[in-house]
PDB file of N, CA and C in Angstrom:
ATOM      1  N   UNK A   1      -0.572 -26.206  -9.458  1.00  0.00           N
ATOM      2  CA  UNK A   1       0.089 -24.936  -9.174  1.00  0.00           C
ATOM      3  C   UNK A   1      -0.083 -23.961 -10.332  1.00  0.00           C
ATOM      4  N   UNK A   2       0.057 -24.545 -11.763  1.00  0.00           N
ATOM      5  CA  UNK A   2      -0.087 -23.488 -12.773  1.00  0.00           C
ATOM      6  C   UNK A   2      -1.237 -23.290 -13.168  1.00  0.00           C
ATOM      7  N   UNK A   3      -2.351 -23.865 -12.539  1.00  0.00           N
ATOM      8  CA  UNK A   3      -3.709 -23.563 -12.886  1.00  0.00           C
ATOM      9  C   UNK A   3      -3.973 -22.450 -11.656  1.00  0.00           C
ATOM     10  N   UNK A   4      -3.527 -22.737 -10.779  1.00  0.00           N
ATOM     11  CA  UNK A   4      -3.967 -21.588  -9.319  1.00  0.00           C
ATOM     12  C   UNK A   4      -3.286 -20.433  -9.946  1.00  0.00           C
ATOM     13  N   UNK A   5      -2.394 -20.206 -10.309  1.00  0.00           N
ATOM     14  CA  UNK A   5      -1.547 -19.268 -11.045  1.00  0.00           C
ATOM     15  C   UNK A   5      -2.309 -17.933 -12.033  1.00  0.00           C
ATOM     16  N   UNK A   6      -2.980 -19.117 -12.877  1.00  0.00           N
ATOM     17  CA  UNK A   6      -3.779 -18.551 -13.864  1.00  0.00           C
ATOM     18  C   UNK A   6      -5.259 -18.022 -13.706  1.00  0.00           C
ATOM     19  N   UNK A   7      -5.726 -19.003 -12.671  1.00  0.00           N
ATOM     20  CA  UNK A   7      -6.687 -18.456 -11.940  1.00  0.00           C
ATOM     21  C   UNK A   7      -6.557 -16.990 -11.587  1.00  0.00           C
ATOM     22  N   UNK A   8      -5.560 -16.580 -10.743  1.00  0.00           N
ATOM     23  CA  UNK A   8      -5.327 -15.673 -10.078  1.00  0.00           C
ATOM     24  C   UNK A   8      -4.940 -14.247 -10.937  1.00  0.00           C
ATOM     25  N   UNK A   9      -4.366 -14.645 -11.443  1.00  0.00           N
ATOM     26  CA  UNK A   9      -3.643 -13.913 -13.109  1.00  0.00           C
ATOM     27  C   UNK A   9      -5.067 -13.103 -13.805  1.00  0.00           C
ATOM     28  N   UNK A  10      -6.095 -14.012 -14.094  1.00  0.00           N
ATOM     29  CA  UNK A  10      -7.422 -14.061 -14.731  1.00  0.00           C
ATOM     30  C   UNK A  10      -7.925 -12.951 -13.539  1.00  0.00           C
ATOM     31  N   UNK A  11      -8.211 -13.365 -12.606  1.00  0.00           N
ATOM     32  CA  UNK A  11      -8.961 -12.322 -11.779  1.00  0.00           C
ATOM     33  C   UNK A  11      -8.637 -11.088 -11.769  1.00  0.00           C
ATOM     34  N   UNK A  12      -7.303 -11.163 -11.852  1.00  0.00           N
ATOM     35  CA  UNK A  12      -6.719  -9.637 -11.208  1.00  0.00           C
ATOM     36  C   UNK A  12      -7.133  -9.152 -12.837  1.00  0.00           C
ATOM     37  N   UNK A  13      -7.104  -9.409 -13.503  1.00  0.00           N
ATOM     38  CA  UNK A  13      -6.919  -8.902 -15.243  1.00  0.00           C
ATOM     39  C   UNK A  13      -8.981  -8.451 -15.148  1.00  0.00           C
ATOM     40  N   UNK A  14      -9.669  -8.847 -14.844  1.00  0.00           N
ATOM     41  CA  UNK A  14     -10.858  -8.484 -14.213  1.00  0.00           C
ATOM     42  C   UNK A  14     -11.272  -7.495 -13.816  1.00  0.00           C
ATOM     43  N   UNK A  15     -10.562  -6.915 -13.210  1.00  0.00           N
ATOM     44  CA  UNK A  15     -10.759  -5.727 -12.136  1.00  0.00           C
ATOM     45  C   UNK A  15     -11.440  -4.785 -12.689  1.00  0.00           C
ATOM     46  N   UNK A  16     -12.613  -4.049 -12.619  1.00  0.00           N
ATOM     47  CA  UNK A  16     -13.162  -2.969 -13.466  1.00  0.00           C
ATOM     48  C   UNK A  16     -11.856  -1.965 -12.651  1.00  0.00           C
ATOM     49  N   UNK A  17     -12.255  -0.604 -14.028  1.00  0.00           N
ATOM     50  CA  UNK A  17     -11.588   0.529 -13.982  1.00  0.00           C
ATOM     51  C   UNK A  17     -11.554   1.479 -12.662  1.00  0.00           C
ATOM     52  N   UNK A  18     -12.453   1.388 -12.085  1.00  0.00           N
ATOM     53  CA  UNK A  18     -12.728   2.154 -10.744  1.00  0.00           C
ATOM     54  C   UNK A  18     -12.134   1.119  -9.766  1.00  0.00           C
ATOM     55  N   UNK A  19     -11.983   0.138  -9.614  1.00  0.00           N
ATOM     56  CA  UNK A  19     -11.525  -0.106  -8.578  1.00  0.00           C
ATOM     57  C   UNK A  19      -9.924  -0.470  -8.632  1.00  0.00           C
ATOM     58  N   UNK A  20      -9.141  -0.594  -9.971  1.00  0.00           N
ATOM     59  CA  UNK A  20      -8.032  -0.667 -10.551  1.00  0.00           C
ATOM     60  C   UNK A  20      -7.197   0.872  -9.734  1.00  0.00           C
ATOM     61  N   UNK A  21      -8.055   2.049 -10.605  1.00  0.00           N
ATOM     62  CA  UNK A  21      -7.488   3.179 -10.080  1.00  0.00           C
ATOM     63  C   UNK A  21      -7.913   3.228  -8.294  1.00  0.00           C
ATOM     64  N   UNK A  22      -8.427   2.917  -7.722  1.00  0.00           N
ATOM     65  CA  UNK A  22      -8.246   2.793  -6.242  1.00  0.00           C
ATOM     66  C   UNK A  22      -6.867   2.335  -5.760  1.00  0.00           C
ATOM     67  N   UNK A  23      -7.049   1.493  -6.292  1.00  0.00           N
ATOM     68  CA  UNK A  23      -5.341  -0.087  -5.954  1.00  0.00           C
ATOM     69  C   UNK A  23      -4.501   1.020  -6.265  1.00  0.00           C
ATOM     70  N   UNK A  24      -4.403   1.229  -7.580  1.00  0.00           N
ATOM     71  CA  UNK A  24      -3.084   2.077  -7.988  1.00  0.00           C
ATOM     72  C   UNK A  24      -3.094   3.115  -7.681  1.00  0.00           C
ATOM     73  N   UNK A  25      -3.594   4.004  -6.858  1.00  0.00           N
ATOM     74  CA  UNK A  25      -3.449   4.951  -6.512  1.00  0.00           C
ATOM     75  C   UNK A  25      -3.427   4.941  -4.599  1.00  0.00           C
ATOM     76  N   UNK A  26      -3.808   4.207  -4.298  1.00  0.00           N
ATOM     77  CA  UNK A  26      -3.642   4.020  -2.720  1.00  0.00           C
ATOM     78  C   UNK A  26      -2.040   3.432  -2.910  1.00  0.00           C
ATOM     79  N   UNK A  27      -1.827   2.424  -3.369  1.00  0.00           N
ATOM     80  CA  UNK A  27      -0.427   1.639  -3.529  1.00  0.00           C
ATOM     81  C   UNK A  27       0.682   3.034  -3.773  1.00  0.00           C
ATOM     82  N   UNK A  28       0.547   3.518  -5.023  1.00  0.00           N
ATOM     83  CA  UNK A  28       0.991   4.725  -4.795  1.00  0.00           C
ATOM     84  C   UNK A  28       1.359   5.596  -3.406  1.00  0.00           C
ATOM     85  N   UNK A  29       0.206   5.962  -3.274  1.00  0.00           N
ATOM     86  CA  UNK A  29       0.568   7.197  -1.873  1.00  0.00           C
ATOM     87  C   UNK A  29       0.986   6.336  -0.942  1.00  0.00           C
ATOM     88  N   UNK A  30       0.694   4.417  -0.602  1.00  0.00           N
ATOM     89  CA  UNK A  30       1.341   4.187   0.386  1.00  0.00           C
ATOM     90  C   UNK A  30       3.136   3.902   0.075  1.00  0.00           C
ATOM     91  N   UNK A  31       3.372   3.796  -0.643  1.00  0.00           N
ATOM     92  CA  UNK A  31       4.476   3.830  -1.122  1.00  0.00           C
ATOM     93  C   UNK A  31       5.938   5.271  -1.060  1.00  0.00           C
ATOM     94  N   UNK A  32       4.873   5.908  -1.110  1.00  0.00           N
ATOM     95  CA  UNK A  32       5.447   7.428  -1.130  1.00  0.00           C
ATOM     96  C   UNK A  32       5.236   7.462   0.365  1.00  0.00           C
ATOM     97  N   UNK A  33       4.332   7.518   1.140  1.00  0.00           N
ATOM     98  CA  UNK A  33       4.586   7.504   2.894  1.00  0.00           C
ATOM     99  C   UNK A  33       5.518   6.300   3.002  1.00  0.00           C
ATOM    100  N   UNK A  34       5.912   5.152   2.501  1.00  0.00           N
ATOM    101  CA  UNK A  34       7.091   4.239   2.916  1.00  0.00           C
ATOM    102  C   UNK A  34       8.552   4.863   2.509  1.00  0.00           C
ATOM    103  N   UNK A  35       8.512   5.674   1.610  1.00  0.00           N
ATOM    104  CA  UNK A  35       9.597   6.057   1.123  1.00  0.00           C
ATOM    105  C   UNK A  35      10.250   6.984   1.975  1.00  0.00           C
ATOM    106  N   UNK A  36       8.917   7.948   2.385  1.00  0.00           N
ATOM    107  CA  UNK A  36       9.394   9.445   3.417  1.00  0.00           C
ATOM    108  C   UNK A  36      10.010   8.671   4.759  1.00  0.00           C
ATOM    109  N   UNK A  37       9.523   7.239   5.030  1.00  0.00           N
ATOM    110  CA  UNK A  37       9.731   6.538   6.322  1.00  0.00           C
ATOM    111  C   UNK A  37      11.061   6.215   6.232  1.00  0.00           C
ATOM    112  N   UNK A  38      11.288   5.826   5.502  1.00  0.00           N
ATOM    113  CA  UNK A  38      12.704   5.717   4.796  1.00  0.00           C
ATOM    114  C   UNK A  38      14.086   6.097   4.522  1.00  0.00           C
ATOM    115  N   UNK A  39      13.538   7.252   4.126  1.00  0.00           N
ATOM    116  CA  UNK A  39      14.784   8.520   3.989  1.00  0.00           C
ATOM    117  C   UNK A  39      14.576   9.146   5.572  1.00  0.00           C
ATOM    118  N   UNK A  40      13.715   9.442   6.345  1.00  0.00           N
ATOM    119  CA  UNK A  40      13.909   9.565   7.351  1.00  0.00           C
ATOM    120  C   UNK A  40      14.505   8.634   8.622  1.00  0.00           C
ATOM    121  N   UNK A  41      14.420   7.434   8.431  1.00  0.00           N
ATOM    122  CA  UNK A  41      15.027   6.768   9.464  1.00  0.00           C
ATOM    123  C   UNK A  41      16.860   6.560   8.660  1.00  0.00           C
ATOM    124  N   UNK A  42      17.408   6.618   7.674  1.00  0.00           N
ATOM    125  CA  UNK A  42      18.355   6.992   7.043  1.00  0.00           C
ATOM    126  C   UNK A  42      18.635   8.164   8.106  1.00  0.00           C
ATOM    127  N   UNK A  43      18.519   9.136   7.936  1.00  0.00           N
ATOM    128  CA  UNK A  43      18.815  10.660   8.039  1.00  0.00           C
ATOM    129  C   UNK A  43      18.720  10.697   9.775  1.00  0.00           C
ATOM    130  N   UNK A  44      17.852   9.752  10.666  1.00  0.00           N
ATOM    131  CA  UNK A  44      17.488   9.824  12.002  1.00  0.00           C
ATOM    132  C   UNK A  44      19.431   9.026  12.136  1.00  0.00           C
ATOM    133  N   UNK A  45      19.294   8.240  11.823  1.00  0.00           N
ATOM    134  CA  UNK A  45      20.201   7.268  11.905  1.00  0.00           C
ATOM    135  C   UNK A  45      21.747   7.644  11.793  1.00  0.00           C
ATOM    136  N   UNK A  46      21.917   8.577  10.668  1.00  0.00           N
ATOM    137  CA  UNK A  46      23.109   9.403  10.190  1.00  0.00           C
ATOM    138  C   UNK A  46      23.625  10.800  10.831  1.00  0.00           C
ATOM    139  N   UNK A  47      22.453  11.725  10.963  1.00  0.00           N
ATOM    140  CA  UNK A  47      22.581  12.357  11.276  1.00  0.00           C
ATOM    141  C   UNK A  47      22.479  13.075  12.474  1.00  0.00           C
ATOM    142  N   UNK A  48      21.502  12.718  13.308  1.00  0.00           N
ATOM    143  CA  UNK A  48      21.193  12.716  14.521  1.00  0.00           C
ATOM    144  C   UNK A  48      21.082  11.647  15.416  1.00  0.00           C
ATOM    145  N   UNK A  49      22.312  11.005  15.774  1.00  0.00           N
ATOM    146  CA  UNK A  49      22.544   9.752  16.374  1.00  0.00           C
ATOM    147  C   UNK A  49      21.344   9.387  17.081  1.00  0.00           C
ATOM    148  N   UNK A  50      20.214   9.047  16.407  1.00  0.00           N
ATOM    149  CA  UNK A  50      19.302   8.266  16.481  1.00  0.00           C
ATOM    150  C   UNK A  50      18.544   8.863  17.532  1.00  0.00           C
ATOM    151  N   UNK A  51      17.556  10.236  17.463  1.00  0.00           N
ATOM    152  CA  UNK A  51      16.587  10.546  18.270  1.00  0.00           C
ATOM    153  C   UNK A  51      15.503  10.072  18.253  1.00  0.00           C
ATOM    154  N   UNK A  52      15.016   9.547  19.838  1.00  0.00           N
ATOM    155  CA  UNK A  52      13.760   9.110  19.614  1.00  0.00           C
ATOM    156  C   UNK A  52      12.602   9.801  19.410  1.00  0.00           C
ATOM    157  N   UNK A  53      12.338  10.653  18.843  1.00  0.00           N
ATOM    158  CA  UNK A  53      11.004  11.479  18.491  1.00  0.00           C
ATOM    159  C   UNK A  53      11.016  11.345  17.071  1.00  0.00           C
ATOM    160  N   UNK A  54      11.977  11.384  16.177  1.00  0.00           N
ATOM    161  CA  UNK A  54      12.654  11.292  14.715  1.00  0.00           C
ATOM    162  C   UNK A  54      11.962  10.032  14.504  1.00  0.00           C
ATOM    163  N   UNK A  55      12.142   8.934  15.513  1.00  0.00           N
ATOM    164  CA  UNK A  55      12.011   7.505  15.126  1.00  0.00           C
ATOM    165  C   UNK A  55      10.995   6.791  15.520  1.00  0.00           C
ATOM    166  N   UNK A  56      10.132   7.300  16.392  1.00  0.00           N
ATOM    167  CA  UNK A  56       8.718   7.424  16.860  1.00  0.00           C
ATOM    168  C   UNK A  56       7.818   8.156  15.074  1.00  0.00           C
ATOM    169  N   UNK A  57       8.599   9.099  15.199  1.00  0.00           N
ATOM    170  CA  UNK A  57       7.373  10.100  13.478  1.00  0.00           C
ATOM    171  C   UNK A  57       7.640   8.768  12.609  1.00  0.00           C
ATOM    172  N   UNK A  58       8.819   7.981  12.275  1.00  0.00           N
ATOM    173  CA  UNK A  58       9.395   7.127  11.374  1.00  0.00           C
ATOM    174  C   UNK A  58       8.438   6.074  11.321  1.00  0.00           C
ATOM    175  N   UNK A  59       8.419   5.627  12.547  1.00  0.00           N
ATOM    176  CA  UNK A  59       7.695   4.098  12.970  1.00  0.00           C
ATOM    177  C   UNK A  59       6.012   4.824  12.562  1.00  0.00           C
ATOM    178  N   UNK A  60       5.560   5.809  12.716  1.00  0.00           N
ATOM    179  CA  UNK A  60       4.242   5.880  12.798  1.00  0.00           C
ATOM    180  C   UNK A  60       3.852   6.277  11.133  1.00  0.00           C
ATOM    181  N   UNK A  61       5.143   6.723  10.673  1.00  0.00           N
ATOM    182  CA  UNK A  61       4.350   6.992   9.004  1.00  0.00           C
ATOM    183  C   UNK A  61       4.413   5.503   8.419  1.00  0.00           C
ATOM    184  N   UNK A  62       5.451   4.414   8.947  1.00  0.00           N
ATOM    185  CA  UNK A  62       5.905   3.662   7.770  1.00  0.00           C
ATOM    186  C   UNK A  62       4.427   2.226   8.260  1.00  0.00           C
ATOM    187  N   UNK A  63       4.033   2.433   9.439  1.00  0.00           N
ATOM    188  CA  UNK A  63       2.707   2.116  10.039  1.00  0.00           C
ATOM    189  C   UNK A  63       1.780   2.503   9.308  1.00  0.00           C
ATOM    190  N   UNK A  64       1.232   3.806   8.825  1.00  0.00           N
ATOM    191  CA  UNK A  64       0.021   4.455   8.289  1.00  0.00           C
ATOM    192  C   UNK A  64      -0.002   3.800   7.292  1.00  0.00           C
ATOM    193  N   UNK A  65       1.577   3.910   6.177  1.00  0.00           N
ATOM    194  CA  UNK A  65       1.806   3.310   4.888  1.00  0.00           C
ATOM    195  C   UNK A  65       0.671   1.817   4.545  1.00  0.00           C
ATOM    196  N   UNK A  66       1.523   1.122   5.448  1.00  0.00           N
ATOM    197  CA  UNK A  66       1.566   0.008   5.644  1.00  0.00           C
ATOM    198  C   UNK A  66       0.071  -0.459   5.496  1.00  0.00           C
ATOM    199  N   UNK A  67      -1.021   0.530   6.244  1.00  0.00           N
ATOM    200  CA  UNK A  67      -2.403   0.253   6.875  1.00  0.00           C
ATOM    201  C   UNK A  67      -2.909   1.187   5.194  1.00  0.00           C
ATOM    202  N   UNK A  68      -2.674   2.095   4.855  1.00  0.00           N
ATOM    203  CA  UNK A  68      -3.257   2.440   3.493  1.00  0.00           C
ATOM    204  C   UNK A  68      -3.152   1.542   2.591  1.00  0.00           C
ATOM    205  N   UNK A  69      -1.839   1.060   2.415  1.00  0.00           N
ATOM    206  CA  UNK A  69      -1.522  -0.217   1.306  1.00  0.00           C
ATOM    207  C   UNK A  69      -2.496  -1.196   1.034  1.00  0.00           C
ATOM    208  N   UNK A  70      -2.939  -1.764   2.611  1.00  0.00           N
ATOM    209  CA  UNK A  70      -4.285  -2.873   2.774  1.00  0.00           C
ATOM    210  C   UNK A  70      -5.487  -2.305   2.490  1.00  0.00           C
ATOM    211  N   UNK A  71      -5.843  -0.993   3.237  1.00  0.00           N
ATOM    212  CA  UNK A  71      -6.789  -0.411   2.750  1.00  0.00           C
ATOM    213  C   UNK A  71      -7.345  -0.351   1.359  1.00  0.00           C
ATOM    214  N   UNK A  72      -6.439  -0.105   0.653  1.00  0.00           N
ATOM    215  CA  UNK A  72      -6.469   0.304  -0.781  1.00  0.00           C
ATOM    216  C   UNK A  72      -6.807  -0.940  -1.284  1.00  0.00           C
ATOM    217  N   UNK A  73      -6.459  -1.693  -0.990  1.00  0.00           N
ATOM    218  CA  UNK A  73      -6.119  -3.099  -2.061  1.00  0.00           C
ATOM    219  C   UNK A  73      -7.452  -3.888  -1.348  1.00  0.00           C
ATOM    220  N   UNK A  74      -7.793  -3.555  -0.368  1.00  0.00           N
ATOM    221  CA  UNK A  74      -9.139  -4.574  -0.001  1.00  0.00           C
ATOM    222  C   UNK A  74     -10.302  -3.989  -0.441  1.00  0.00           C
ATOM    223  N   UNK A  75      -9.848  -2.295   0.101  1.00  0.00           N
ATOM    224  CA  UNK A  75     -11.153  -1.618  -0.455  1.00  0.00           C
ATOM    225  C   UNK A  75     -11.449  -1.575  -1.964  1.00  0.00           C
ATOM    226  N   UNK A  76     -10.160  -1.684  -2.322  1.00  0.00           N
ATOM    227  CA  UNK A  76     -10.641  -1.782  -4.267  1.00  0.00           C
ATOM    228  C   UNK A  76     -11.470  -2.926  -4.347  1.00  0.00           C
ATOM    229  N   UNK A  77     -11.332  -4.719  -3.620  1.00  0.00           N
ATOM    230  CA  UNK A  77     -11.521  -5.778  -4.620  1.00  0.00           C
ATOM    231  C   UNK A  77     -13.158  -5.440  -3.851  1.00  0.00           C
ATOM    232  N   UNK A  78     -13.025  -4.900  -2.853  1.00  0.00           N
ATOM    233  CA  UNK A  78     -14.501  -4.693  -2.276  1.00  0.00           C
ATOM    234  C   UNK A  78     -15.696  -4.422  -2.932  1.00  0.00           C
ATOM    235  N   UNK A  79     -14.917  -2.785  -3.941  1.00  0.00           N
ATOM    236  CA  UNK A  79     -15.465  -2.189  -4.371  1.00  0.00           C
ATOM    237  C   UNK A  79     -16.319  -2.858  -6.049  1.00  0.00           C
ATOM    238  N   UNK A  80     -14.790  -3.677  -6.298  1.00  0.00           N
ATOM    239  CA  UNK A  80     -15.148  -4.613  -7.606  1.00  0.00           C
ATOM    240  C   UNK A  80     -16.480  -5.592  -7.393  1.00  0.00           C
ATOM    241  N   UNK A  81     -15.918  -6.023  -6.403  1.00  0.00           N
ATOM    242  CA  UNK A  81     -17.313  -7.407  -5.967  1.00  0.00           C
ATOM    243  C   UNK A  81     -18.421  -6.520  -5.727  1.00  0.00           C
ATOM    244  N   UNK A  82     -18.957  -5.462  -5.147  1.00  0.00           N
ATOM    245  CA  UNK A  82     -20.122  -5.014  -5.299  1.00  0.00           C
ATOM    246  C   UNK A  82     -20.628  -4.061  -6.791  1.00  0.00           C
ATOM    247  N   UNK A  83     -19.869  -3.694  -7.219  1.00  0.00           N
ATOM    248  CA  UNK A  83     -20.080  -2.727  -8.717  1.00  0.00           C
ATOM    249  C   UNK A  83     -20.401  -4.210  -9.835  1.00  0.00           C
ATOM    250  N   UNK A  84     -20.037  -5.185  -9.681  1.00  0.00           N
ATOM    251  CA  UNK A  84     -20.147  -6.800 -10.417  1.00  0.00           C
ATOM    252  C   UNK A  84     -21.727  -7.110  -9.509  1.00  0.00           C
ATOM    253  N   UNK A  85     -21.880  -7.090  -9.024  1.00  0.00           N
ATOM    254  CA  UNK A  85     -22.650  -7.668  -8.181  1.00  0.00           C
ATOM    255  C   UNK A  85     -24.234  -6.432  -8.717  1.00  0.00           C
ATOM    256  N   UNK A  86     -24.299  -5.402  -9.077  1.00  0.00           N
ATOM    257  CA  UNK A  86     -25.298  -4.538  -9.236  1.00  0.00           C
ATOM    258  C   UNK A  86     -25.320  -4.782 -10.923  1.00  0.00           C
TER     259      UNK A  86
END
């Protein structure tokens, strides 16, 4: 277990610079679309006894989030394994 650990630890510490700032910057903006998903289903919830168009926009940003987050993070190690690879 503490060798898989370190393994993993080691890789990520790897990462060239271009594909680091991909991760952290997709993670970012998906984070910030989870957040807006957030305070809006709060505010759908509180304030407008729960309209469904409010909570339809809710469900579809905290969705996008969700799909950038992976994006980001696959397309970075993607990007690593081929920039290593040339």
């Amino acid at each position: 277990m503490n060798s898989t650990i370190k393994k993993i630890v080691t890789s990520i510490n790897s990462i060239g610079s271009l594909s680091r700032k991909i991760i952290i910057h997709g993670v970012q903006f998906a984070t910030g679309l989870l957040t807006i998903a957030l305070v809006l289903y709060f505010i759908n919830n509180s304030l407008y006894n729960f309209d469904y168009n409010i909570a339809f926009i809710t469900f579809s940003i905290a969705k996008t989030g969700l799909t950038i987050f992976a994006e980001a993070v696959i397309g970075g190690l993607v990007v690593d394994h081929f920039v290593k690879k040339i």
